[in-house]
Protein backbone atom coordinates (compact mmCIF):
# COMPACT_ATOMS: atom_id res chain seq x y z
CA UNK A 1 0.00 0.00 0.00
CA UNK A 2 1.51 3.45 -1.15
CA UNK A 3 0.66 6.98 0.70
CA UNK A 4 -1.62 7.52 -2.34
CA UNK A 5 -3.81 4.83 -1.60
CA UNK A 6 -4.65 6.32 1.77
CA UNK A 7 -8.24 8.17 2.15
CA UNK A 8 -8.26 11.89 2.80
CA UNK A 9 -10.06 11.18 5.77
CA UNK A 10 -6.44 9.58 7.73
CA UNK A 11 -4.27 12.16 5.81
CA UNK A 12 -6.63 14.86 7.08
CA UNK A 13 -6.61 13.22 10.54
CA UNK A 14 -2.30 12.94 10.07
CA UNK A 15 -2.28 17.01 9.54
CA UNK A 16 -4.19 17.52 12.57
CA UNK A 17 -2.12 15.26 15.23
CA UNK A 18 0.80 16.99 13.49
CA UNK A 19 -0.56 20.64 13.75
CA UNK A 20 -2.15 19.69 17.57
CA UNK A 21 1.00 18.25 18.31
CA UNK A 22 3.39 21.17 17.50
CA UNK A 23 5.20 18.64 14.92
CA UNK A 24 3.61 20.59 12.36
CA UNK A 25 4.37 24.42 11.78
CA UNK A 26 2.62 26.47 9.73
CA UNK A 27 5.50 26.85 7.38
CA UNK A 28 5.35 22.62 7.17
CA UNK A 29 2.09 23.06 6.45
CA UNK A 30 2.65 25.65 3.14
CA UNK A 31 4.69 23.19 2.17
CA UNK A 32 3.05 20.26 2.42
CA UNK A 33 0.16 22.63 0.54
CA UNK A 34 2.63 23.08 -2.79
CA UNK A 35 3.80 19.11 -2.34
CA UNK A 36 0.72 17.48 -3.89
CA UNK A 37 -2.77 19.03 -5.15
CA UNK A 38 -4.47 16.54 -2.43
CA UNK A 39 -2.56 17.81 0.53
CA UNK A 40 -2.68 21.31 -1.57
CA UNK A 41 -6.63 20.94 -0.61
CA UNK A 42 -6.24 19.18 2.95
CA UNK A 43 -4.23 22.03 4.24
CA UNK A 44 -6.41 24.87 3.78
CA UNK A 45 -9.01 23.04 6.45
CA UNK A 46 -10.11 25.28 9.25
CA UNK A 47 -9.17 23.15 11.85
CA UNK A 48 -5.41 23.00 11.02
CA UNK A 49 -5.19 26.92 11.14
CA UNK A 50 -7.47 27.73 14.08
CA UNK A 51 -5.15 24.96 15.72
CA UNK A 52 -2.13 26.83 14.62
CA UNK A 53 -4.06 30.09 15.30
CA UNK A 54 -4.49 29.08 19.35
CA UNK A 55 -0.89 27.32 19.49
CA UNK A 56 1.30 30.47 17.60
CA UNK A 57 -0.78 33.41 19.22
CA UNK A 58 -2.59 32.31 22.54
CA UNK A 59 -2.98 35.40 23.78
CA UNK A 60 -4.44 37.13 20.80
CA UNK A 61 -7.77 34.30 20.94
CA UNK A 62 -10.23 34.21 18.25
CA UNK A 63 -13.21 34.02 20.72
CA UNK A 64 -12.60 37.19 22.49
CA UNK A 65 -15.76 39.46 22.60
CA UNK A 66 -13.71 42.39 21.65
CA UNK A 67 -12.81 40.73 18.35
CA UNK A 68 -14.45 42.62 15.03
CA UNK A 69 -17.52 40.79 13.69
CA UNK A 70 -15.82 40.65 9.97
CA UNK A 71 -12.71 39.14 11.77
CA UNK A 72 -14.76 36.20 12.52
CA UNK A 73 -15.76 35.55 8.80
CA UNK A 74 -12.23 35.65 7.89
CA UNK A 75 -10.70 32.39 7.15
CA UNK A 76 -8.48 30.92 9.84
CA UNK A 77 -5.56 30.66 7.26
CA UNK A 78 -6.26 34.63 6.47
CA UNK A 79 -6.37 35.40 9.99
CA UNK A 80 -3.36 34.10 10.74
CA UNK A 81 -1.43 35.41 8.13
CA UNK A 82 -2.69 38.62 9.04
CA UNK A 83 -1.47 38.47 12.61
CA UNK A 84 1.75 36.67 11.82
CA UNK A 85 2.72 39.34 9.38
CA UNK A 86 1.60 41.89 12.43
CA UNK A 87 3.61 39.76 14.46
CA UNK A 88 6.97 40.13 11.45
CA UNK A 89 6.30 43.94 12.11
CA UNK A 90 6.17 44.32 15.34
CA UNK A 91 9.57 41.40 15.89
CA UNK A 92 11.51 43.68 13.29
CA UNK A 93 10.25 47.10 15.16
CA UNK A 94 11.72 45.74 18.42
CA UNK A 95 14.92 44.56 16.54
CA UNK A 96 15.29 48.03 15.65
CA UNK A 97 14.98 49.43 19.19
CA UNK A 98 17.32 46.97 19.99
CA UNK A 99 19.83 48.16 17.68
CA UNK A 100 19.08 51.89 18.61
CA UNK A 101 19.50 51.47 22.16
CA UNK A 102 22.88 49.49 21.70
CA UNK A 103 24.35 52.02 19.92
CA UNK A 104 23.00 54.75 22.26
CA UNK A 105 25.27 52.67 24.72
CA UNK A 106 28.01 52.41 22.29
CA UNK A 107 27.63 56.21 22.02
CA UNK A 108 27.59 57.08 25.86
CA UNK A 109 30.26 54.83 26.41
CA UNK A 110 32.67 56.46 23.41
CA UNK A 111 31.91 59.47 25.29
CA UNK A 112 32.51 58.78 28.53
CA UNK A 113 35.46 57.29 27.32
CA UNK A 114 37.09 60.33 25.77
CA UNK A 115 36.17 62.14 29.02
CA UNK A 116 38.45 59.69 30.99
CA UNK A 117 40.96 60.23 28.23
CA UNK A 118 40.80 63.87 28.32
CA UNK A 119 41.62 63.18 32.23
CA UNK A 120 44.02 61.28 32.07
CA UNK A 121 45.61 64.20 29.69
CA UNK A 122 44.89 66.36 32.56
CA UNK A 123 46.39 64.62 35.06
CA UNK A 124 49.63 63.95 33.02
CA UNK A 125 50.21 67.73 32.05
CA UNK A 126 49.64 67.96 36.42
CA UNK A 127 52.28 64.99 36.99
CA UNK A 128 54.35 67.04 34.84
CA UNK A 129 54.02 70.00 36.53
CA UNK A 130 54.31 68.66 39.77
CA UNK A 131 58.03 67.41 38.51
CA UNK A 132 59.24 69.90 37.32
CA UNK A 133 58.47 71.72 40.21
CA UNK A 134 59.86 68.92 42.20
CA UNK A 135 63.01 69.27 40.03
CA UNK A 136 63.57 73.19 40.14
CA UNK A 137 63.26 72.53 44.06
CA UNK A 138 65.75 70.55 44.09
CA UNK A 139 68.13 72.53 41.96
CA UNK A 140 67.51 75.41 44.13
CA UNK A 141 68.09 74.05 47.13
């Protein structure tokens, strides 16, 4: 028996243990979608992407009462791409704060650092001062 003479029914029911599971990731599941025009068709279920909806963004649920009425007509494949790409925005806006505030710190830091060189100057042109001073004194007396 080959995995084309199984029904739909225990491939469908294979794509749900795998999405319920974790094993199977929405990006598994886009490609499973482009593998074959049978699992092309399985994939799209509801099930599989309100599965992936509640596992990949539990805290933004689908049953909420403040959730828009057209929201709930969308697909649960459209839904989620809409909040994953939200989700791609708002990862690559906190990458960029990241960034920002690192080199803030790299900033402060250069700058503190040239203050403690510009001390050290100071102190230096003092030392040297202080020994020639020292020196005259000791020529004089």
């Amino acid at each position: 028996m080959s995995a084309a003479d199984l029904p739909d029914e225990l491939w469908a029911r294979v794509l749900e243990l795998g999405a319920a599971s974790s094993a199977l990731g929405f990006r598994d599941l886009c490609c499973l979608a482009i593998a074959s025009r049978r699992l092309g068709r399985l994939s799209v279920h509801p099930t599989l992407w309100s599965e992936l909806l509640s596992r990949d963004f539990p805290s933004q649920s689908t049953s909420s009462s403040s959730t828009s009425q057209p929201q709930q007509q969308l697909h649960p494949k459209s839904l989620y791409k809409t909040k994953f790409e939200r989700h791609k925005v708002r990862m690559a806006e906190a990458r960029r704060r990241a960034v920002f505030e690192a080199e803030a710190r790299v900033l402060a830091s250069r700058r503190r650092l040239a203050e403690l060189e510009g001390s050290i100057r100071e102190e230096g042109d003092k030392m040297k001062t202080a020994a020639q001073e020292l020196d005259n004194l000791e020529r004089v007396s």
